[in-house]
N, C-alpha and C. Protein backbone atom coordinates (compact mmCIF):
# COMPACT_ATOMS: atom_id res chain seq x y z
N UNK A 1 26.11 25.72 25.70
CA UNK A 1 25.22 25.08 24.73
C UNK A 1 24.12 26.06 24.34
N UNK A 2 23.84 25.98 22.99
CA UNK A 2 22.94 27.51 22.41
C UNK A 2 21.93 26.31 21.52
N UNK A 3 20.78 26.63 22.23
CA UNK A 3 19.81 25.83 21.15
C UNK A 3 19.56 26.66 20.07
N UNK A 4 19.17 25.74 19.08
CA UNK A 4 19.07 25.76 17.50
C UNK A 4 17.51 25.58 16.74
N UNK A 5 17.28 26.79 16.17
CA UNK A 5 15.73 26.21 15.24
C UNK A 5 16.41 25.30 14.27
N UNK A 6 14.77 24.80 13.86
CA UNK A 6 15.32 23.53 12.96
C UNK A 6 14.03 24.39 12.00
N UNK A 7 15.09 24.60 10.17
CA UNK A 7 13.94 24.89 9.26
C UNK A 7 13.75 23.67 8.89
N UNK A 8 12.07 23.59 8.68
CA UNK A 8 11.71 22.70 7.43
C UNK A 8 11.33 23.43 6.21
N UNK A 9 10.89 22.53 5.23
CA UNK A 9 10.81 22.60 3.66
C UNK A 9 10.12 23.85 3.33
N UNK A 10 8.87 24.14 3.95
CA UNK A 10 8.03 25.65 3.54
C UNK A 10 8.98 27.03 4.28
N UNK A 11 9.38 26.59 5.26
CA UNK A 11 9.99 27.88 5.97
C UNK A 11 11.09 28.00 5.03
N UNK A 12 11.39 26.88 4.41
CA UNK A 12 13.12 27.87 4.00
C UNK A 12 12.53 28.32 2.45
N UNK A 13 11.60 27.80 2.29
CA UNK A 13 11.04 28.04 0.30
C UNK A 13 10.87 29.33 0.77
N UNK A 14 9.63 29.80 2.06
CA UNK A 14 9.36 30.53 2.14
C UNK A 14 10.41 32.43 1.99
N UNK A 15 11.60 31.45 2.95
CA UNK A 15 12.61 32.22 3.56
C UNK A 15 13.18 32.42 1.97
N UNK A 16 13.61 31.68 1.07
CA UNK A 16 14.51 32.16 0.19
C UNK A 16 13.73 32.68 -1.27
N UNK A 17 12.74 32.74 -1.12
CA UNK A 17 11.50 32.56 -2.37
C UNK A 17 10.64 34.18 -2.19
N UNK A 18 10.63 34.11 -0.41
CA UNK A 18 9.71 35.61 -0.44
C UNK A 18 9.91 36.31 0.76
N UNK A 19 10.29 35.99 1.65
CA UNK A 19 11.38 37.18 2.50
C UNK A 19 12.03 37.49 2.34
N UNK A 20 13.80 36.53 1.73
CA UNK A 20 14.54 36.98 1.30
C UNK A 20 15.18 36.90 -0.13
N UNK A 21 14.16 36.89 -1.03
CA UNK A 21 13.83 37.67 -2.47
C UNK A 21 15.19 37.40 -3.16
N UNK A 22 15.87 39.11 -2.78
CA UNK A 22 16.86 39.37 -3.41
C UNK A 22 17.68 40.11 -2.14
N UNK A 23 17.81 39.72 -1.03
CA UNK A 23 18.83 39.87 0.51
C UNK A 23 20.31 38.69 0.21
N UNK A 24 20.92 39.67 -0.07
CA UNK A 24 22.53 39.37 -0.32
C UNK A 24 23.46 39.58 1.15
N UNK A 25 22.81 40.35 2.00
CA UNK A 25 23.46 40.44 3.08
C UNK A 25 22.50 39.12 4.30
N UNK A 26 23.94 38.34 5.15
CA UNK A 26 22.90 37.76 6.15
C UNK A 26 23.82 36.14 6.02
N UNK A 27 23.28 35.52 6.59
CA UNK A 27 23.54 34.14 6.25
C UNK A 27 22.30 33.18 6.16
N UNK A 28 22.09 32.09 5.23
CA UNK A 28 21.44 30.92 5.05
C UNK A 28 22.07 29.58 5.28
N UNK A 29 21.06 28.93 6.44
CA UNK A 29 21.49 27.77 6.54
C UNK A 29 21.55 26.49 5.85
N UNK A 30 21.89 24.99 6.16
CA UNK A 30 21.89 24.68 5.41
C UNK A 30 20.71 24.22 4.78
N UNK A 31 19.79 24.21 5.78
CA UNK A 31 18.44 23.36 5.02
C UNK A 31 18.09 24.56 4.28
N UNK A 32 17.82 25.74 4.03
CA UNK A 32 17.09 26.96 3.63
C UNK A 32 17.87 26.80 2.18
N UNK A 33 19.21 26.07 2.08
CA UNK A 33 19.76 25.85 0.66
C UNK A 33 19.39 24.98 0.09
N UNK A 34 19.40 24.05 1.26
CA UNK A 34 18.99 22.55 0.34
C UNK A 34 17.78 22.70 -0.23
N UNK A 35 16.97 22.78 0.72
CA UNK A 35 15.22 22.98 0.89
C UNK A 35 14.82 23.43 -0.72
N UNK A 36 15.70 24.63 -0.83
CA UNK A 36 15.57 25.60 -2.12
C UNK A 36 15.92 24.69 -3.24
N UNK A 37 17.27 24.06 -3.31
CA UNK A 37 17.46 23.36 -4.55
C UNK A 37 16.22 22.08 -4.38
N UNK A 38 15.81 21.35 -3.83
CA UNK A 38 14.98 20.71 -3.52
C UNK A 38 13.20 21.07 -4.28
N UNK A 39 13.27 22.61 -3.88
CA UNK A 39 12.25 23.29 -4.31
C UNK A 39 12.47 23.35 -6.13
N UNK A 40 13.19 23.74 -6.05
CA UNK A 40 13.57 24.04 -7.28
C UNK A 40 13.65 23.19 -8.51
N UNK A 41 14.48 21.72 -8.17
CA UNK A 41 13.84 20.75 -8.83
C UNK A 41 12.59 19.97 -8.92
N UNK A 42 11.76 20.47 -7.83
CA UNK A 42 10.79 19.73 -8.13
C UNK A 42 9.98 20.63 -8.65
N UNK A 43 10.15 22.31 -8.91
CA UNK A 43 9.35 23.16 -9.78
C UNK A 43 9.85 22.39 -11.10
N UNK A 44 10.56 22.46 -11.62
CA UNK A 44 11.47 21.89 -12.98
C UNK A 44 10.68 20.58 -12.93
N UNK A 45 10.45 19.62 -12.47
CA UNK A 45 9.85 18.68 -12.59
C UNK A 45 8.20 18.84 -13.18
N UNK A 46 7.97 19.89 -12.36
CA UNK A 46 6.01 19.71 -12.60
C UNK A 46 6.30 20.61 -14.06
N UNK A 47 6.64 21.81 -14.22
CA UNK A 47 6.69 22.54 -15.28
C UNK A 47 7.03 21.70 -15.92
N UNK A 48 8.18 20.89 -16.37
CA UNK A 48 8.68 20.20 -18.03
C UNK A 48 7.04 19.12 -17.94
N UNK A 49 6.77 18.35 -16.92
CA UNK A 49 5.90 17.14 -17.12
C UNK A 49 4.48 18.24 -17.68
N UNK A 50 4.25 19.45 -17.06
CA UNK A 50 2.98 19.74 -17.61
C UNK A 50 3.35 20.35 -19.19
N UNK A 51 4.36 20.40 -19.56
CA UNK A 51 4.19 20.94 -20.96
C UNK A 51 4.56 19.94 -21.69
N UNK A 52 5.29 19.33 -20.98
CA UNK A 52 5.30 17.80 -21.68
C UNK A 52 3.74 17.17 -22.45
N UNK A 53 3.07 16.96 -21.04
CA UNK A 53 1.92 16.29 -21.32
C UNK A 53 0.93 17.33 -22.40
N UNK A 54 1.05 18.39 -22.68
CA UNK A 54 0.35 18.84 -23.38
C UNK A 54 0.92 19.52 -25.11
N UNK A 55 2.19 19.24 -25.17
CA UNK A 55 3.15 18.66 -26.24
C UNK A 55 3.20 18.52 -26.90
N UNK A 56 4.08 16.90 -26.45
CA UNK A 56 4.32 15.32 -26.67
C UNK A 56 4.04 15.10 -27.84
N UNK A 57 2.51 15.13 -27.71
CA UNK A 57 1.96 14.48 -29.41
C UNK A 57 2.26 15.41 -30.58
N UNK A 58 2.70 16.52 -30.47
CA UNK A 58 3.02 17.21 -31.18
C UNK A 58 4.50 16.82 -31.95
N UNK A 59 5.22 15.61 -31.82
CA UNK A 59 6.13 15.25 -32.65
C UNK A 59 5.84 13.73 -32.98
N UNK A 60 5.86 13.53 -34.17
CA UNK A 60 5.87 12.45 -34.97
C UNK A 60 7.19 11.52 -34.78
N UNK A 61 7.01 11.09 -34.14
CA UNK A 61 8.18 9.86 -33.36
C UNK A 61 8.22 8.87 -34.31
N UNK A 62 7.50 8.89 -34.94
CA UNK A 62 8.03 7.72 -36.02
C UNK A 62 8.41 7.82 -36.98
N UNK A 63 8.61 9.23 -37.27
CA UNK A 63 9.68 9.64 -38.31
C UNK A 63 10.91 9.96 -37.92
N UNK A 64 11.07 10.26 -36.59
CA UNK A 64 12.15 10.76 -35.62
C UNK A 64 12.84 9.80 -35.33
N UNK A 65 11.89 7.86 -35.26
CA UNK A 65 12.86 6.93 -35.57
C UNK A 65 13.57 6.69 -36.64
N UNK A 66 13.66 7.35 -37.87
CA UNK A 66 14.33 7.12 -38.93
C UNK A 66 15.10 7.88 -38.86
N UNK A 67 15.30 8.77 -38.45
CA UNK A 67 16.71 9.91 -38.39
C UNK A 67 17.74 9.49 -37.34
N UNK A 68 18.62 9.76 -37.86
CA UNK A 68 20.32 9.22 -37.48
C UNK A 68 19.97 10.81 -35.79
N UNK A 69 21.13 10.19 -34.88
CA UNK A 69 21.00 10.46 -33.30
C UNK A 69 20.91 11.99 -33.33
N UNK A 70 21.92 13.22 -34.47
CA UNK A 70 21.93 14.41 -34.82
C UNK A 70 20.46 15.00 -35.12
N UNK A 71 20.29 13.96 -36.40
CA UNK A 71 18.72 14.85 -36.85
C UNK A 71 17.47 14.58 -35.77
N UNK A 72 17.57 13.83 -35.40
CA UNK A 72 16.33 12.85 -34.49
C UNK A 72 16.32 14.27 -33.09
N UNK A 73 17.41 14.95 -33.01
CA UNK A 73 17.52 15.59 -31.67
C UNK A 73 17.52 17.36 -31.99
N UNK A 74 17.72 17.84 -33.13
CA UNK A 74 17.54 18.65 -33.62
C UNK A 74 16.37 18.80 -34.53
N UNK A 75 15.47 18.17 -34.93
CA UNK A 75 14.20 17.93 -34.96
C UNK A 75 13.28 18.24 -34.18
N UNK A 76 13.45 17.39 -32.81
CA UNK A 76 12.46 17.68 -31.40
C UNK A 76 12.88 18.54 -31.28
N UNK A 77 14.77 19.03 -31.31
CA UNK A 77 14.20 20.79 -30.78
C UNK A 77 13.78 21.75 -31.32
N UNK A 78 13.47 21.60 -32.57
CA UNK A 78 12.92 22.88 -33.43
C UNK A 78 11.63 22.81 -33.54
N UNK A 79 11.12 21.40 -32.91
CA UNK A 79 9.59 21.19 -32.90
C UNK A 79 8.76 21.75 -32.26
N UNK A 80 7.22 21.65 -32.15
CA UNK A 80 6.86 22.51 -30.90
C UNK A 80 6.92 22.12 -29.37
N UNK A 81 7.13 20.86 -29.34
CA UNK A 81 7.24 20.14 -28.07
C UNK A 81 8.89 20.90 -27.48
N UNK A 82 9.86 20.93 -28.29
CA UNK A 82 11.12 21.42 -28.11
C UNK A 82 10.86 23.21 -27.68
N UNK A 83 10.16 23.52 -28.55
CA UNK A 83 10.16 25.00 -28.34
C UNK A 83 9.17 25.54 -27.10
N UNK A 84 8.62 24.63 -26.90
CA UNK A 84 7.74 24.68 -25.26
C UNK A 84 8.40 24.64 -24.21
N UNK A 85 9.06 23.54 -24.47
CA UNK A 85 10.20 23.15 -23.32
C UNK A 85 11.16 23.95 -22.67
N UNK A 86 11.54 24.50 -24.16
CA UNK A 86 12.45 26.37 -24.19
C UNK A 86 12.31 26.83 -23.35
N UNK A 87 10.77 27.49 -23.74
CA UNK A 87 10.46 28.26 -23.25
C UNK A 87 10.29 28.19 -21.83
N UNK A 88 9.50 27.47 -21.27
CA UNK A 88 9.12 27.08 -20.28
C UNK A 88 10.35 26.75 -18.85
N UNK A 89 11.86 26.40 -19.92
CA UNK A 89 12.82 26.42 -19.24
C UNK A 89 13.40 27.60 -18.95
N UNK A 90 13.18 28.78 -20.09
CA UNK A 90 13.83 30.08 -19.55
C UNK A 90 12.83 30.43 -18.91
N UNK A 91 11.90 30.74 -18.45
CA UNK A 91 11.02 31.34 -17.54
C UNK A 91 11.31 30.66 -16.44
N UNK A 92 11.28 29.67 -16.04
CA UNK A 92 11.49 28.63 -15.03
C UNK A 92 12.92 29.19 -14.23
N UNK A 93 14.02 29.60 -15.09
CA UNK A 93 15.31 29.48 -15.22
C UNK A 93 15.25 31.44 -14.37
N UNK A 94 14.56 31.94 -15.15
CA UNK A 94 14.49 33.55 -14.95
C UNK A 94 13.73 34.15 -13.72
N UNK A 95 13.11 33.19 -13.30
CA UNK A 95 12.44 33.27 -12.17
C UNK A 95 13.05 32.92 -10.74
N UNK A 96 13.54 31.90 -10.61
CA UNK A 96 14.34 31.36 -9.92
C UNK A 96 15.73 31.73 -9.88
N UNK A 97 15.99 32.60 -10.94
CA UNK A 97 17.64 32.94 -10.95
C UNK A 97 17.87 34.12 -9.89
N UNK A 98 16.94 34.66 -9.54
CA UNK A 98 17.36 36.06 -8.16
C UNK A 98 17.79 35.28 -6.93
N UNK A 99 16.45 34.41 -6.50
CA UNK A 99 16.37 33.62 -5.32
C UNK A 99 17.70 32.77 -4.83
N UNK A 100 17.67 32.30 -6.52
CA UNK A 100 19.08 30.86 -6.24
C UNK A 100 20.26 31.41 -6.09
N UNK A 101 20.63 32.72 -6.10
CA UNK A 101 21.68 33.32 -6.71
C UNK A 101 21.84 33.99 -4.84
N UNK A 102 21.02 34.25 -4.60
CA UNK A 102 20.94 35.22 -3.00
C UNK A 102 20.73 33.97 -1.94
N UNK A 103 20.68 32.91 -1.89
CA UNK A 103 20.77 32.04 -0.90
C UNK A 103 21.80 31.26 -1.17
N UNK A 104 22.34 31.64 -2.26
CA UNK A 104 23.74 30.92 -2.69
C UNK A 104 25.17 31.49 -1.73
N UNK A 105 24.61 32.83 -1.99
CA UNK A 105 25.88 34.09 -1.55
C UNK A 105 25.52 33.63 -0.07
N UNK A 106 24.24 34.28 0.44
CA UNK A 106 24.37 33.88 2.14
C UNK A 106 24.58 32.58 2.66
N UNK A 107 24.81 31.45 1.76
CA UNK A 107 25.05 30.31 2.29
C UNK A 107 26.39 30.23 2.26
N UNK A 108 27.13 30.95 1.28
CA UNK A 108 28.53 31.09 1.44
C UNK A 108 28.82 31.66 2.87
N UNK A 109 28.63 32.92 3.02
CA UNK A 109 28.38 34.16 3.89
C UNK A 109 28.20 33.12 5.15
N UNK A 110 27.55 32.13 5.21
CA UNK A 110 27.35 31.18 6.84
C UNK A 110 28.34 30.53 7.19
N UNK A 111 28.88 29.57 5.51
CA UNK A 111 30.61 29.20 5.51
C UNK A 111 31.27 29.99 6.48
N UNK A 112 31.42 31.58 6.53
CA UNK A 112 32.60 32.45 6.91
C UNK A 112 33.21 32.76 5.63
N UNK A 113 32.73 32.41 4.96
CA UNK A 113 33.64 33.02 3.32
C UNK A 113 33.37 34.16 2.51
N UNK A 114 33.82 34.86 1.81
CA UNK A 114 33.46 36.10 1.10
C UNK A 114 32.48 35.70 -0.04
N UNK A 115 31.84 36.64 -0.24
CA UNK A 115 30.33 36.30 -1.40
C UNK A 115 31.33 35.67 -2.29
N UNK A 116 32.68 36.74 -3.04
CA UNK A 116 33.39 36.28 -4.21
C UNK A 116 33.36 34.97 -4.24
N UNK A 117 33.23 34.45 -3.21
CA UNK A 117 33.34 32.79 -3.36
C UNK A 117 31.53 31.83 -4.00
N UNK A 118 30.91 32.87 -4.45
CA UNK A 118 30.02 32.84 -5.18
C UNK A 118 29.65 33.16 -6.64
N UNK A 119 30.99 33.69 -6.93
CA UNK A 119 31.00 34.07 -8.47
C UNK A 119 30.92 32.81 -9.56
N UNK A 120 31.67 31.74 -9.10
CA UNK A 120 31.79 30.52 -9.53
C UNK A 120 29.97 30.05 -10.19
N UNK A 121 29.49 30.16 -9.14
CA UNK A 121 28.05 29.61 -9.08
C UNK A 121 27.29 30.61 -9.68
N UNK A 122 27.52 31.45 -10.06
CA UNK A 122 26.78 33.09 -10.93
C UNK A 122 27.06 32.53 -12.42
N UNK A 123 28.05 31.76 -12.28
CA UNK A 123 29.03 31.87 -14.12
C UNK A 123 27.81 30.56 -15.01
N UNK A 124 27.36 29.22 -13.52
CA UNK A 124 27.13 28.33 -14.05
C UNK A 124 25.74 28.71 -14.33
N UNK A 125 25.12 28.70 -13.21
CA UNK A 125 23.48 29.73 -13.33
C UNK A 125 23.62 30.71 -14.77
N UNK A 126 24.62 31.59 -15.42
CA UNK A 126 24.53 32.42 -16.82
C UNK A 126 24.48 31.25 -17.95
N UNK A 127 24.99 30.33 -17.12
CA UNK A 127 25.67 29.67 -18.54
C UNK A 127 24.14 28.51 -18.81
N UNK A 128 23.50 28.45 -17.73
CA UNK A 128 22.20 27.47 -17.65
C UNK A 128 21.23 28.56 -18.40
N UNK A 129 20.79 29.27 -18.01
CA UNK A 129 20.55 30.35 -18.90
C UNK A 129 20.51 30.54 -20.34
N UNK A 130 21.64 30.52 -20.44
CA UNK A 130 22.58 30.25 -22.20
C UNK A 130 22.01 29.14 -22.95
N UNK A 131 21.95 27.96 -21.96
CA UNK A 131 21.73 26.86 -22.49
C UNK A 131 20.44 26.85 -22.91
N UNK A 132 19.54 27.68 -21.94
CA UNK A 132 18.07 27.23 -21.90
C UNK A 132 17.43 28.49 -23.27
N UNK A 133 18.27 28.82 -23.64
CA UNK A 133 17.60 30.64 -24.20
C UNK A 133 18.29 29.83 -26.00
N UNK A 134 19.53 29.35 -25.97
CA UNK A 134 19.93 28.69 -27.08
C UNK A 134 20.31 27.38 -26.84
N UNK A 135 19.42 26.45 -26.64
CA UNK A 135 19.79 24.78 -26.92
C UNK A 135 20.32 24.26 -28.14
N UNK A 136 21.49 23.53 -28.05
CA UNK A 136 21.98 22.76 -29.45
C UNK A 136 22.42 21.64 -29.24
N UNK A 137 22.77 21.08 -29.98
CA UNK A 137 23.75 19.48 -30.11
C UNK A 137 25.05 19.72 -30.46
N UNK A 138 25.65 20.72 -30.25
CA UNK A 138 26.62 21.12 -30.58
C UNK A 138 27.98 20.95 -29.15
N UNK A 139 29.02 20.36 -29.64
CA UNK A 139 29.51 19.85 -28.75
C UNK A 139 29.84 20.70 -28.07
N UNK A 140 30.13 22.26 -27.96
CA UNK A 140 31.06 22.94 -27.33
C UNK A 140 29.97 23.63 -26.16
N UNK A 141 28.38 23.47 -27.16
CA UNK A 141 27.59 23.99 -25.87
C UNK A 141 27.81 22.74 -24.56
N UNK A 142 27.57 21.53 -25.37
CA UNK A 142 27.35 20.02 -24.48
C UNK A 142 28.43 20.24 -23.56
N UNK A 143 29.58 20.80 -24.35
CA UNK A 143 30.71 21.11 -23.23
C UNK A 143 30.72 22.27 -21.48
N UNK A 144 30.13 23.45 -22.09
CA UNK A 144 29.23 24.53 -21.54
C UNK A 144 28.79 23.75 -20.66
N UNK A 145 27.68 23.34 -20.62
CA UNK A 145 26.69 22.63 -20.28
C UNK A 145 26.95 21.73 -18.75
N UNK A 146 28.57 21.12 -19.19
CA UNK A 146 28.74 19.80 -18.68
C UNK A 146 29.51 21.04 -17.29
N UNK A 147 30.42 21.71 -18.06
CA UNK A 147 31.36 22.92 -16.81
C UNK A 147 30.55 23.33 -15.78
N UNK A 148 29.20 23.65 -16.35
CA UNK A 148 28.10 24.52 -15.12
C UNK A 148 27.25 23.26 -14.29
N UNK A 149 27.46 22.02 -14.82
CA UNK A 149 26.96 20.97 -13.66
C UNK A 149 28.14 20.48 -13.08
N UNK A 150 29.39 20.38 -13.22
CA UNK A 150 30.53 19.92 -12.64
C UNK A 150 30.76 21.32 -11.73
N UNK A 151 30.25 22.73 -11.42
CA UNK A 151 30.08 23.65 -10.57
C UNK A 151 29.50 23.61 -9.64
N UNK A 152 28.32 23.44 -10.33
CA UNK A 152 27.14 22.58 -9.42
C UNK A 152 27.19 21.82 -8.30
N UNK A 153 27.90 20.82 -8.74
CA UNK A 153 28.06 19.88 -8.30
C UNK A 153 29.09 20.18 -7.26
N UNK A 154 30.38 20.45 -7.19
CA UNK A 154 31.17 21.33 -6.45
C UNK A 154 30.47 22.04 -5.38
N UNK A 155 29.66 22.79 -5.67
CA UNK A 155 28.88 23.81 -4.70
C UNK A 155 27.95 22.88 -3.73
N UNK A 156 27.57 21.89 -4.13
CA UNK A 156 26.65 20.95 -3.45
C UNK A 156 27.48 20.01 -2.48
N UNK A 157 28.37 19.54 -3.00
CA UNK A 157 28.91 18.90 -1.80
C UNK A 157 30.16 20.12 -0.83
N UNK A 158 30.25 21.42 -1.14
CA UNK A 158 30.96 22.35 -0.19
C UNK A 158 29.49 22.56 0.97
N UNK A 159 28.51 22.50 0.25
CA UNK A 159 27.45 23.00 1.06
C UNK A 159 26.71 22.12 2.05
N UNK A 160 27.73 20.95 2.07
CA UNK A 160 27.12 20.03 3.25
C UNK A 160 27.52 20.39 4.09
N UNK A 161 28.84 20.88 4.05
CA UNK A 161 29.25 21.44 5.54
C UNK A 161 28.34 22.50 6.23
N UNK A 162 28.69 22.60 8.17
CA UNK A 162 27.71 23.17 8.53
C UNK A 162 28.47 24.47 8.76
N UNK A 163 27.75 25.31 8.88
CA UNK A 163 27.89 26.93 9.20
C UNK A 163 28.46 27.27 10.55
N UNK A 164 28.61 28.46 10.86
CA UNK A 164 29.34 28.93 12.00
C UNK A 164 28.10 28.62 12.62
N UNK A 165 28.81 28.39 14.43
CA UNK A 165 27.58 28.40 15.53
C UNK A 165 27.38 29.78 15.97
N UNK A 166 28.00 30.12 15.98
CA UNK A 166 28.16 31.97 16.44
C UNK A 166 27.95 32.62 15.63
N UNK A 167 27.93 34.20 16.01
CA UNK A 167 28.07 34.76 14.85
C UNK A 167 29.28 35.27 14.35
N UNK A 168 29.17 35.67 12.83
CA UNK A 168 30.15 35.33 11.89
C UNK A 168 30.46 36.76 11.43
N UNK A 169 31.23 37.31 10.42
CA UNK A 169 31.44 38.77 10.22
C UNK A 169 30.01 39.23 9.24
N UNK A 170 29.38 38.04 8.91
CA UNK A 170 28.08 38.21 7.79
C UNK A 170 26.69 38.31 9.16
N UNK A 171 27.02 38.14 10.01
CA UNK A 171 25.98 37.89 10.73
C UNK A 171 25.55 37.17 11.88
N UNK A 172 24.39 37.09 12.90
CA UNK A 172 24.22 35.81 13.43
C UNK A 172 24.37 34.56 12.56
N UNK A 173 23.56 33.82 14.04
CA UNK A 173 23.65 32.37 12.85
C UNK A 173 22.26 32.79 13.45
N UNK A 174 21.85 31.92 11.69
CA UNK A 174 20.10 31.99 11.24
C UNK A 174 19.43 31.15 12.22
N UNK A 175 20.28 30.05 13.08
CA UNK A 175 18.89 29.60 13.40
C UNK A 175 19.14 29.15 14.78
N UNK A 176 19.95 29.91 15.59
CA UNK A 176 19.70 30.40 16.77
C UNK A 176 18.84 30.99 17.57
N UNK A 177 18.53 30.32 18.51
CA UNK A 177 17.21 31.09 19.12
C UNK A 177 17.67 31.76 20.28
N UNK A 178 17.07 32.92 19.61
CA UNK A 178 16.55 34.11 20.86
C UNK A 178 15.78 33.33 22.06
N UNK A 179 16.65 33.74 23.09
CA UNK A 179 15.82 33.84 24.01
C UNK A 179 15.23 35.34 24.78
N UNK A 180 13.80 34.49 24.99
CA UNK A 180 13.23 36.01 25.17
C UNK A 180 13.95 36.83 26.83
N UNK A 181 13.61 37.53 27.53
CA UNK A 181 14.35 37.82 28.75
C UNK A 181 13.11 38.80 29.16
N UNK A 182 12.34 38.31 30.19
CA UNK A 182 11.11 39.66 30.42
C UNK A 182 11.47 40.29 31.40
């Protein structure tokens, strides 16, 4: 029997946000993934609500009720409330894309699986990207769109499973404790 650290929420932000940056070699457990997507939506949360709230009033909604579901949505996005949002989503998106991308691979890497088994999740992250740099109503992006959350989504429930207890050809396991020996 090998006791186990237990991360919480700051240690793994910490761990995947500013120790390990851009560290592709290693393994991440599972909370240090979750923790991160966790982190991550709730950055996406405060960012859209604060540009939201400072916006908002910037579209005339009651002309936006007279336009059929096309114009009404291509409107807000050419508006400034839309073009905030943009923005605010590719920065959001560009910032977070090193981090999410390197605790992705070592969380594979804890699986026992080869990074390649991370390319999948590189394609949807470009394609979120895509989305956020050119937004449309256009079905084939909506289509785009829908492929890189049905990835997503895939990757999230592979990633409930737990990691090797030992170590693995990527590494220890992360959250094994040393014992000291004086």
């Amino acid at each position: 029997y090998k006791r186990r650290k237990i991360m919480n929420f700051g240690q793994a932000v910490n761990s995947a946000l500013i120790e390990k940056y851009a560290t592709f070699k290693g393994r991440a457990c599972r909370a240090e993934w979750w923790y991160f997507l966790l982190f991550s939506v709730l950055a996406t949360i405060v960012v859209t609500s604060a540009v939201s709230f400072f916006t908002f009033g910037s579209v005339d909604w009651e002309y936006v009720a007279t336009l059929n579901e096309d114009q009404a949505a291509k409107f807000v996005l050419e508006s400034d409330f839309g073009k905030a949002l943009s923005a605010a989503s590719i920065v959001l998106t560009l910032a977070l894309f090193v981090p999410s991308f390197a605790v992705t691979v070592r969380r594979v890497q804890d699986l026992d699986a080869s990074y390649y088994w991370s390319l999948p999740y590189l394609v949807a992250a470009l394609i979120g990207l895509y989305v956020a740099i050119f937004p449309s109503i256009e079905n084939s992006v909506i289509r785009l769109d829908a492929l890189a959350n049905l990835i997503s989504i895939i990757y999230c429930l592979a990633f409930l499973r737990r990691g090797s207890f030992d170590e693995n050809r990527f590494g220890p396991d992360p959250l094994e404790v040393k014992e000291d020996t004086y």
